[in-house]
PDB file of N, CA and C in Angstrom:
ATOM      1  N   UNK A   1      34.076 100.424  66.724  1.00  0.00           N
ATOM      2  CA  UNK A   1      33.647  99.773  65.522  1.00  0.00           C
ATOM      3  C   UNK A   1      34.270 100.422  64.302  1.00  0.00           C
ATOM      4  N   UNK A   2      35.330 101.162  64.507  1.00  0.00           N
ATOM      5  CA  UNK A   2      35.738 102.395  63.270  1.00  0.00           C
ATOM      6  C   UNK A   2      36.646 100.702  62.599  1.00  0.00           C
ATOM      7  N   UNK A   3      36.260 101.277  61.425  1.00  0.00           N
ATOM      8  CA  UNK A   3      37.174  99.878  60.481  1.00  0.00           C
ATOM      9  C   UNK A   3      36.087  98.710  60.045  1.00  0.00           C
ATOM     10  N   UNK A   4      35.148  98.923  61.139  1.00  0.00           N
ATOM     11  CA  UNK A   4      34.747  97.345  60.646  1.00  0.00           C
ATOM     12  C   UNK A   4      33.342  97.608  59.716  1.00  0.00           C
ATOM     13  N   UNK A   5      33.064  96.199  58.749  1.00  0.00           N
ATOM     14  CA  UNK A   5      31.849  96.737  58.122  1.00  0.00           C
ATOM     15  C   UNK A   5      30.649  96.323  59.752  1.00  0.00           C
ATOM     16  N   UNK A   6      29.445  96.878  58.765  1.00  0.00           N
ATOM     17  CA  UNK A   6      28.176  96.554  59.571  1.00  0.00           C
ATOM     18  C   UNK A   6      27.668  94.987  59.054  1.00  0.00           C
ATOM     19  N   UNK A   7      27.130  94.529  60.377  1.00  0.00           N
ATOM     20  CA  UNK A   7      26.818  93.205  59.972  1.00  0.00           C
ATOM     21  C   UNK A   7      25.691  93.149  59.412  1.00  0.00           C
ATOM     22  N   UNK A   8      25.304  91.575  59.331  1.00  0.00           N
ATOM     23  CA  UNK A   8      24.465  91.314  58.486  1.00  0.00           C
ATOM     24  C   UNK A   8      23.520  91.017  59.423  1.00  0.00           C
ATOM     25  N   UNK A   9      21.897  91.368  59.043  1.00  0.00           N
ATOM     26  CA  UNK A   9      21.300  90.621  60.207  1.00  0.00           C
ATOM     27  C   UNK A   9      20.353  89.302  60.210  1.00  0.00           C
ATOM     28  N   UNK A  10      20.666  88.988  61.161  1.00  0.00           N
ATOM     29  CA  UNK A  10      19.728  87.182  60.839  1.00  0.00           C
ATOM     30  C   UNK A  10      18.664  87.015  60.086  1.00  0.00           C
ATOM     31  N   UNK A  11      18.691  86.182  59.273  1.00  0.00           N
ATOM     32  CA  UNK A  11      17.340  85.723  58.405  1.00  0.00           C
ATOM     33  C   UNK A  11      16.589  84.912  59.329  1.00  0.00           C
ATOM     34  N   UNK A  12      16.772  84.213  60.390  1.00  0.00           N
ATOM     35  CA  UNK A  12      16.064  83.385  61.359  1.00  0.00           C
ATOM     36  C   UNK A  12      15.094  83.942  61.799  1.00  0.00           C
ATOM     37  N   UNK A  13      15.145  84.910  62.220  1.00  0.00           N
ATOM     38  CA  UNK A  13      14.394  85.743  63.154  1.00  0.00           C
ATOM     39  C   UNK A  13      14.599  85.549  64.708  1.00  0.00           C
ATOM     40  N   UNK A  14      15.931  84.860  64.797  1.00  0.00           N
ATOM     41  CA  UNK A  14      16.281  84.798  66.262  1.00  0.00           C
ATOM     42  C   UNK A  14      17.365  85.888  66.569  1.00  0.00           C
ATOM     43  N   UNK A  15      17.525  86.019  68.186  1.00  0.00           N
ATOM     44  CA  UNK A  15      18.527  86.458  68.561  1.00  0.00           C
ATOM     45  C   UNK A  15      20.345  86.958  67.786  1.00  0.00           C
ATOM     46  N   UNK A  16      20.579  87.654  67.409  1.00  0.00           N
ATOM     47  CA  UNK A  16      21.989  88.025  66.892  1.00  0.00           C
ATOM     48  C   UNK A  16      22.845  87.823  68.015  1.00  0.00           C
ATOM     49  N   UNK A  17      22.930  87.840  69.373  1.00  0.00           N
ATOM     50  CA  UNK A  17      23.950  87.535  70.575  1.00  0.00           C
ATOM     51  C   UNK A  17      23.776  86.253  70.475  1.00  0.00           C
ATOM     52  N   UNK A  18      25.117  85.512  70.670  1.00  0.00           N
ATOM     53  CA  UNK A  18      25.253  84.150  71.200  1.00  0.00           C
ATOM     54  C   UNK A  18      24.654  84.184  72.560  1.00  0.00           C
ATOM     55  N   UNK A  19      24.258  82.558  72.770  1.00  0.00           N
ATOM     56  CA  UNK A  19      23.889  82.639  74.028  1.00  0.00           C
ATOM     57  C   UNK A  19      24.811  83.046  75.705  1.00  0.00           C
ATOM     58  N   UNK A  20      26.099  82.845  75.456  1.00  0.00           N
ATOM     59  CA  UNK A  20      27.212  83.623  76.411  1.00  0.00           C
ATOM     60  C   UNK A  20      28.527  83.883  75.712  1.00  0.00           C
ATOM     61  N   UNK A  21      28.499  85.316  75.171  1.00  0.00           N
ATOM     62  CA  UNK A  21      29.867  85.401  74.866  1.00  0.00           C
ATOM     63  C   UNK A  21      30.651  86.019  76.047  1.00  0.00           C
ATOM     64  N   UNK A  22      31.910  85.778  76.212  1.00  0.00           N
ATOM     65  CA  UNK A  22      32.814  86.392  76.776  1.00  0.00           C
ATOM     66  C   UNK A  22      34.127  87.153  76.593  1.00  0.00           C
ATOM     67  N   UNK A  23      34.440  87.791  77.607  1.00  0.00           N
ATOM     68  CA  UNK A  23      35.748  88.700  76.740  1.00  0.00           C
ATOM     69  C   UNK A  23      35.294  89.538  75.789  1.00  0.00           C
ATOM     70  N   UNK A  24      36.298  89.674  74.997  1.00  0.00           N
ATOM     71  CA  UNK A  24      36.069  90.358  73.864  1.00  0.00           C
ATOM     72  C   UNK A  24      35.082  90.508  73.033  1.00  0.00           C
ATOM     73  N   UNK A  25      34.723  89.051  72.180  1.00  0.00           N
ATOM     74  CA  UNK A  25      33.148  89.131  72.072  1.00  0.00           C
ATOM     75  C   UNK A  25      31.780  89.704  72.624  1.00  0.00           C
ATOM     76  N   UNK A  26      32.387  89.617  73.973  1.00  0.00           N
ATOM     77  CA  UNK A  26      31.118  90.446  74.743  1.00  0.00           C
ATOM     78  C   UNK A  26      31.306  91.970  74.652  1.00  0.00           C
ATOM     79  N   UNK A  27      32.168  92.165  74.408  1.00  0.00           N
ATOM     80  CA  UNK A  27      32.994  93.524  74.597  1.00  0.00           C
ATOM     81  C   UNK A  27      32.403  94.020  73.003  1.00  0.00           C
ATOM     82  N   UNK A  28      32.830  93.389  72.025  1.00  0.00           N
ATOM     83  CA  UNK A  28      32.522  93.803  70.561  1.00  0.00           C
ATOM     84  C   UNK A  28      30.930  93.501  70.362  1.00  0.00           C
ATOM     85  N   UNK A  29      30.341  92.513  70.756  1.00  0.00           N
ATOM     86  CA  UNK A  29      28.741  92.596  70.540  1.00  0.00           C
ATOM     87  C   UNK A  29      27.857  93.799  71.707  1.00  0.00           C
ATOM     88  N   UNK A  30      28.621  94.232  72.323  1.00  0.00           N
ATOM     89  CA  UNK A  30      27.920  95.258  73.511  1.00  0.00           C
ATOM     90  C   UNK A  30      28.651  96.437  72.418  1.00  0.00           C
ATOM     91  N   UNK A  31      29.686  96.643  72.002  1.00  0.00           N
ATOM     92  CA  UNK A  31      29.528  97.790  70.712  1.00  0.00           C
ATOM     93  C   UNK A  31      28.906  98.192  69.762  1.00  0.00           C
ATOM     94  N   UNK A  32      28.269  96.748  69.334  1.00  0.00           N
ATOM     95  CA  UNK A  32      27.270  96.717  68.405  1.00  0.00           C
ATOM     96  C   UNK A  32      26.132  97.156  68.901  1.00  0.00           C
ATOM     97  N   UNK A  33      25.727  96.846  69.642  1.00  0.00           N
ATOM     98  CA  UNK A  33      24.016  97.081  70.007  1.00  0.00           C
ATOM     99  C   UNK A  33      24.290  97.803  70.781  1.00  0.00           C
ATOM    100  N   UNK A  34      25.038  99.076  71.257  1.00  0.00           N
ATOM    101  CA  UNK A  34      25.046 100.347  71.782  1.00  0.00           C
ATOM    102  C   UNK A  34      24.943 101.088  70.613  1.00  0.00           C
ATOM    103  N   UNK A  35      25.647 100.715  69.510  1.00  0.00           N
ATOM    104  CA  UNK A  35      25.579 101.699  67.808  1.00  0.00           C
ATOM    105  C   UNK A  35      24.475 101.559  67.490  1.00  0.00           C
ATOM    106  N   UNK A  36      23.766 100.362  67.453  1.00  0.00           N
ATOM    107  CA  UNK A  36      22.692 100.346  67.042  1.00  0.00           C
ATOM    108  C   UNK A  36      21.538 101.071  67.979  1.00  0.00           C
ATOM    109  N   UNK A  37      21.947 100.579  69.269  1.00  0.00           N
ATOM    110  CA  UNK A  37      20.423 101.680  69.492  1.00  0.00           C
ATOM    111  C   UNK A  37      20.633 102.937  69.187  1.00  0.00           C
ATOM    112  N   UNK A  38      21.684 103.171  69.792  1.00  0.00           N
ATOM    113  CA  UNK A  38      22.065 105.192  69.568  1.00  0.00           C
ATOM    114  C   UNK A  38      21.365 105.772  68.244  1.00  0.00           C
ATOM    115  N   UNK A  39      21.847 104.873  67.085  1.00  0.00           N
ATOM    116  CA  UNK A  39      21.330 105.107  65.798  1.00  0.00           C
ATOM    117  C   UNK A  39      19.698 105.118  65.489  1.00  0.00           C
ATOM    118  N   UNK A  40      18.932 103.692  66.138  1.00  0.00           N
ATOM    119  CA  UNK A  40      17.474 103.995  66.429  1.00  0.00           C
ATOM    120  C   UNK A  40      17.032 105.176  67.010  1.00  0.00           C
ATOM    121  N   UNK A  41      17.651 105.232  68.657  1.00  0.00           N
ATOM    122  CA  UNK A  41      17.224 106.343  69.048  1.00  0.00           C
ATOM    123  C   UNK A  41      17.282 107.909  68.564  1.00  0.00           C
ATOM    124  N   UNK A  42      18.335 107.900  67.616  1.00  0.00           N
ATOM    125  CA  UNK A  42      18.409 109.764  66.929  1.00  0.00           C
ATOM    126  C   UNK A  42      17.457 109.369  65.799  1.00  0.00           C
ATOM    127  N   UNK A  43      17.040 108.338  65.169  1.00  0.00           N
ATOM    128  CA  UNK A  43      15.839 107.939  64.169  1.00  0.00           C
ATOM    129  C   UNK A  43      15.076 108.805  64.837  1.00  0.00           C
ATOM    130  N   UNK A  44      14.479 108.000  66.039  1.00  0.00           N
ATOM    131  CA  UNK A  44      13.198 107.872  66.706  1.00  0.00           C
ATOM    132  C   UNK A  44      12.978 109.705  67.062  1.00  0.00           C
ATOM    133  N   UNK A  45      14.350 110.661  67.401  1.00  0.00           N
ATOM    134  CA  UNK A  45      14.270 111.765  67.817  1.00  0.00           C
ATOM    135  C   UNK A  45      15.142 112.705  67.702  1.00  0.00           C
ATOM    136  N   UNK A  46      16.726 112.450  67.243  1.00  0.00           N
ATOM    137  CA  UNK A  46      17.429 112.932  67.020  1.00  0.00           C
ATOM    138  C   UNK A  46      17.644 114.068  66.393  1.00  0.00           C
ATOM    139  N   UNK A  47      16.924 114.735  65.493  1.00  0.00           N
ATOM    140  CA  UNK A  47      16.974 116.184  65.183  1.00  0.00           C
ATOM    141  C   UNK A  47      15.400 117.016  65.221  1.00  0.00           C
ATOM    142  N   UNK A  48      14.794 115.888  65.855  1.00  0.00           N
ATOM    143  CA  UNK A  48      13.574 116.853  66.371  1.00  0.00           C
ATOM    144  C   UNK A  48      12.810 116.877  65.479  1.00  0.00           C
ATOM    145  N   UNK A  49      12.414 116.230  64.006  1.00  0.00           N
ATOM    146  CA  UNK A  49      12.193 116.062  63.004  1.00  0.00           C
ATOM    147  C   UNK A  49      10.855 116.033  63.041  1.00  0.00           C
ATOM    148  N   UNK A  50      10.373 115.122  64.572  1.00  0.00           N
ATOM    149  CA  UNK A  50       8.432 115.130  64.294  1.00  0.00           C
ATOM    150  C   UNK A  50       8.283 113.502  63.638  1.00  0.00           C
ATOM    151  N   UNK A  51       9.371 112.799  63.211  1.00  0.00           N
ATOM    152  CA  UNK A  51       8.864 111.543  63.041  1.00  0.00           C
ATOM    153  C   UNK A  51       8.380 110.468  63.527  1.00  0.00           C
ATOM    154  N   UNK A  52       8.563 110.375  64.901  1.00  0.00           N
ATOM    155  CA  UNK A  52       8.208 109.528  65.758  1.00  0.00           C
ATOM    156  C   UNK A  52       6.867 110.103  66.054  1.00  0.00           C
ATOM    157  N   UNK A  53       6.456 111.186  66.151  1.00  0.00           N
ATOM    158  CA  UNK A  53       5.261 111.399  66.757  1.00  0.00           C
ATOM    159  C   UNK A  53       4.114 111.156  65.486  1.00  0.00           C
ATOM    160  N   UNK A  54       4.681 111.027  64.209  1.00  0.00           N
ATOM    161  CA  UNK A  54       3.743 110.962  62.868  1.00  0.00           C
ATOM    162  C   UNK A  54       3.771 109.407  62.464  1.00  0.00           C
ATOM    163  N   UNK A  55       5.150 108.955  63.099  1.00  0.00           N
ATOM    164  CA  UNK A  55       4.467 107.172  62.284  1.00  0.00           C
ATOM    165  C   UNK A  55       3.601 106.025  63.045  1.00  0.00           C
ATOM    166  N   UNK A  56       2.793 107.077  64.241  1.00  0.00           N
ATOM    167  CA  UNK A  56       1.555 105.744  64.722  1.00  0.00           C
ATOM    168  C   UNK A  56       1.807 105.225  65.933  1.00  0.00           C
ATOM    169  N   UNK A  57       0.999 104.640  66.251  1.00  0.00           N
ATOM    170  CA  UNK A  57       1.227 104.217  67.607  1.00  0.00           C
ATOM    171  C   UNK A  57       1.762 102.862  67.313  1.00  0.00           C
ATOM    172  N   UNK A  58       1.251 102.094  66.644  1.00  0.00           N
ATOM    173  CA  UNK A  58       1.703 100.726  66.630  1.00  0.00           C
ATOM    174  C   UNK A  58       3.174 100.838  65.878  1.00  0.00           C
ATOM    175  N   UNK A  59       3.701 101.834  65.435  1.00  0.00           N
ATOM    176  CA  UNK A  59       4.799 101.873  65.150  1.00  0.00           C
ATOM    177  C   UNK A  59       6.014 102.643  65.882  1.00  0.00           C
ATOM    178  N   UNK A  60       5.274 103.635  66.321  1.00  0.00           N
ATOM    179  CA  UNK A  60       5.982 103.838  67.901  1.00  0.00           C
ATOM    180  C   UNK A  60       6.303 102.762  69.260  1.00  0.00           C
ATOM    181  N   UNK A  61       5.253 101.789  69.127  1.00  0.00           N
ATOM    182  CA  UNK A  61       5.282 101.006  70.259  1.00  0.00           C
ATOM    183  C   UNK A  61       6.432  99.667  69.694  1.00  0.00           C
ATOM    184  N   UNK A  62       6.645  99.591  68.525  1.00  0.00           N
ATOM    185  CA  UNK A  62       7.710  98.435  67.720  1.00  0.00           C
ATOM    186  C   UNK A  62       8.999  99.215  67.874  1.00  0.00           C
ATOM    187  N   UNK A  63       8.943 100.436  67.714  1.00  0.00           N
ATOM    188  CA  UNK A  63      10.218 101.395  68.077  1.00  0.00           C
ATOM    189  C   UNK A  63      10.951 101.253  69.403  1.00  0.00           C
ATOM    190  N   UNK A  64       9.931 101.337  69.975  1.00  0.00           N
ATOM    191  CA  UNK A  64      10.051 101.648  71.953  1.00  0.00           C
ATOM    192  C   UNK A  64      10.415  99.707  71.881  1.00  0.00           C
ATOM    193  N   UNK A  65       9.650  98.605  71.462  1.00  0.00           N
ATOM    194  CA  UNK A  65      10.060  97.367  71.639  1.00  0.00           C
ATOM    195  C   UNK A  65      11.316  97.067  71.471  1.00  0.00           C
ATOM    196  N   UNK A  66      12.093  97.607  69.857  1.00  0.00           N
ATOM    197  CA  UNK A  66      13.478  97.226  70.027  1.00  0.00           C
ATOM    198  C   UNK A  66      14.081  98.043  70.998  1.00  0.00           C
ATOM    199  N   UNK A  67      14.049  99.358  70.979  1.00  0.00           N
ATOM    200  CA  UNK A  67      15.030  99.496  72.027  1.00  0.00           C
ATOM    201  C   UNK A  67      15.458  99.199  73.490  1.00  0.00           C
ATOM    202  N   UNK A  68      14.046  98.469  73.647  1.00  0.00           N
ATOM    203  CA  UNK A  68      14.322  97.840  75.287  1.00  0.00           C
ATOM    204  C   UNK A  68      14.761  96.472  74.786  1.00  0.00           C
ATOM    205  N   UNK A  69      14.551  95.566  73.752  1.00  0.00           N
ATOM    206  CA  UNK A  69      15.541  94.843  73.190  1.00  0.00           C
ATOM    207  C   UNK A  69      16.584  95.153  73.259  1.00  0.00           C
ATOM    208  N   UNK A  70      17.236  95.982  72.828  1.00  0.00           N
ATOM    209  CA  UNK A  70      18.655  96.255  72.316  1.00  0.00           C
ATOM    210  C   UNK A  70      19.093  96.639  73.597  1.00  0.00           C
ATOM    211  N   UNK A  71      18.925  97.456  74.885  1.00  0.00           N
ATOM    212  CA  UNK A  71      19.029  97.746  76.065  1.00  0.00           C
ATOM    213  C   UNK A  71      19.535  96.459  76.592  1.00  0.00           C
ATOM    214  N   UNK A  72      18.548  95.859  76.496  1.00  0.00           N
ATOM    215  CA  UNK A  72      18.487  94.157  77.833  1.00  0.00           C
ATOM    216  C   UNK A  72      19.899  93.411  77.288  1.00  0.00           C
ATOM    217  N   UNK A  73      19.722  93.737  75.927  1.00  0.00           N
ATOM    218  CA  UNK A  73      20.887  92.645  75.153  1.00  0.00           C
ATOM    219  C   UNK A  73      22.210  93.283  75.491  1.00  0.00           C
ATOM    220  N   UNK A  74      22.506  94.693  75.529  1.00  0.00           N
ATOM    221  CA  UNK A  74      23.669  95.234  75.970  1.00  0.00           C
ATOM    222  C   UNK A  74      23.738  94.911  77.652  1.00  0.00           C
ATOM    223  N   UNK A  75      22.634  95.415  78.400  1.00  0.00           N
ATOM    224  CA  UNK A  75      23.080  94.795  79.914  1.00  0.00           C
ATOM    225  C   UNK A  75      23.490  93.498  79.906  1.00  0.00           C
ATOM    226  N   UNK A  76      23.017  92.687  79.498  1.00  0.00           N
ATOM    227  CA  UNK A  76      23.441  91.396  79.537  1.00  0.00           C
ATOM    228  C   UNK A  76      24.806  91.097  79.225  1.00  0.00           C
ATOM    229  N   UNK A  77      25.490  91.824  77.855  1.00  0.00           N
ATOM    230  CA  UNK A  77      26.661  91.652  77.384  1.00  0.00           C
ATOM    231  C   UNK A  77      27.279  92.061  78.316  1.00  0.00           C
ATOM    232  N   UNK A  78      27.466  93.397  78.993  1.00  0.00           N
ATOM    233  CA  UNK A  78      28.351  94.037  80.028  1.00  0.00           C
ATOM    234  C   UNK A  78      28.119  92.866  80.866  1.00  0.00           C
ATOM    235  N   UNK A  79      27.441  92.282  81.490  1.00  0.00           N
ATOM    236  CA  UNK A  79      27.392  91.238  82.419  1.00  0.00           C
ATOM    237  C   UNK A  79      28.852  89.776  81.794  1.00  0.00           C
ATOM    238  N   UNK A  80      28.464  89.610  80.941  1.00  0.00           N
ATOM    239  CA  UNK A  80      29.263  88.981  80.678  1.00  0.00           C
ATOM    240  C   UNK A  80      30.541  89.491  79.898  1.00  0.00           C
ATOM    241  N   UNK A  81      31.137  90.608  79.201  1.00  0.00           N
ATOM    242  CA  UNK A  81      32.195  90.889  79.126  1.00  0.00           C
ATOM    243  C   UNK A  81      33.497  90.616  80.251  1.00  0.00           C
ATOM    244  N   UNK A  82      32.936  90.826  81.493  1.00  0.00           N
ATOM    245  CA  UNK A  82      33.686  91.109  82.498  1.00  0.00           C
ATOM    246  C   UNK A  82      34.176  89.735  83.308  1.00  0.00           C
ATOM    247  N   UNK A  83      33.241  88.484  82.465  1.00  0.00           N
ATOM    248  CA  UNK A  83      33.843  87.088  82.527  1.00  0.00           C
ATOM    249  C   UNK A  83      34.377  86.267  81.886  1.00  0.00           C
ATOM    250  N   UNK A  84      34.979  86.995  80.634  1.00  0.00           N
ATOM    251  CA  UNK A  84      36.272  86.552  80.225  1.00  0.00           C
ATOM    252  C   UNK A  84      37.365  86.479  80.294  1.00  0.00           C
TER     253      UNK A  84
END
């Protein structure tokens, strides 16, 4: 992703993956939502900071929600990268 800006994210409130990209697309949206979780996840724990354990449960549990979001959405992409 070095070069590119960060996107924008949906005002819909739907899905940011097309419903099947392939090739490359799959290849560049499975970059995206590997950056993005990595980036949640050092949020969530990354220097040991104590923040995750201070902002709540119901906000821990919206934390833990996207990232098995963002997980499923990258397996899926690798699934389809490899059918373009």
């Amino acid at each position: 992703m070095a070069g590119r800006s960060t996107p924008q994210s949906p005002r819909c409130g739907c899905s940011s993956t097309p419903s099947n990209p392939t090739g490359d697309d799959a290849r560049d949206l499975l970059e995206t939502k590997l950056a993005q979780l990595n980036s949640l996840l050092w949020c969530c724990h990354g220097d040991g900071n104590g923040w995750f354990e201070e902002a709540g449960e119901k906000h821990r549990d919206h934390m833990l929600w996207i990232a098995a979001d963002l997980a499923r959405e990258a397996e899926r992409l690798l699934e389809w990268s490899g059918r373009g």
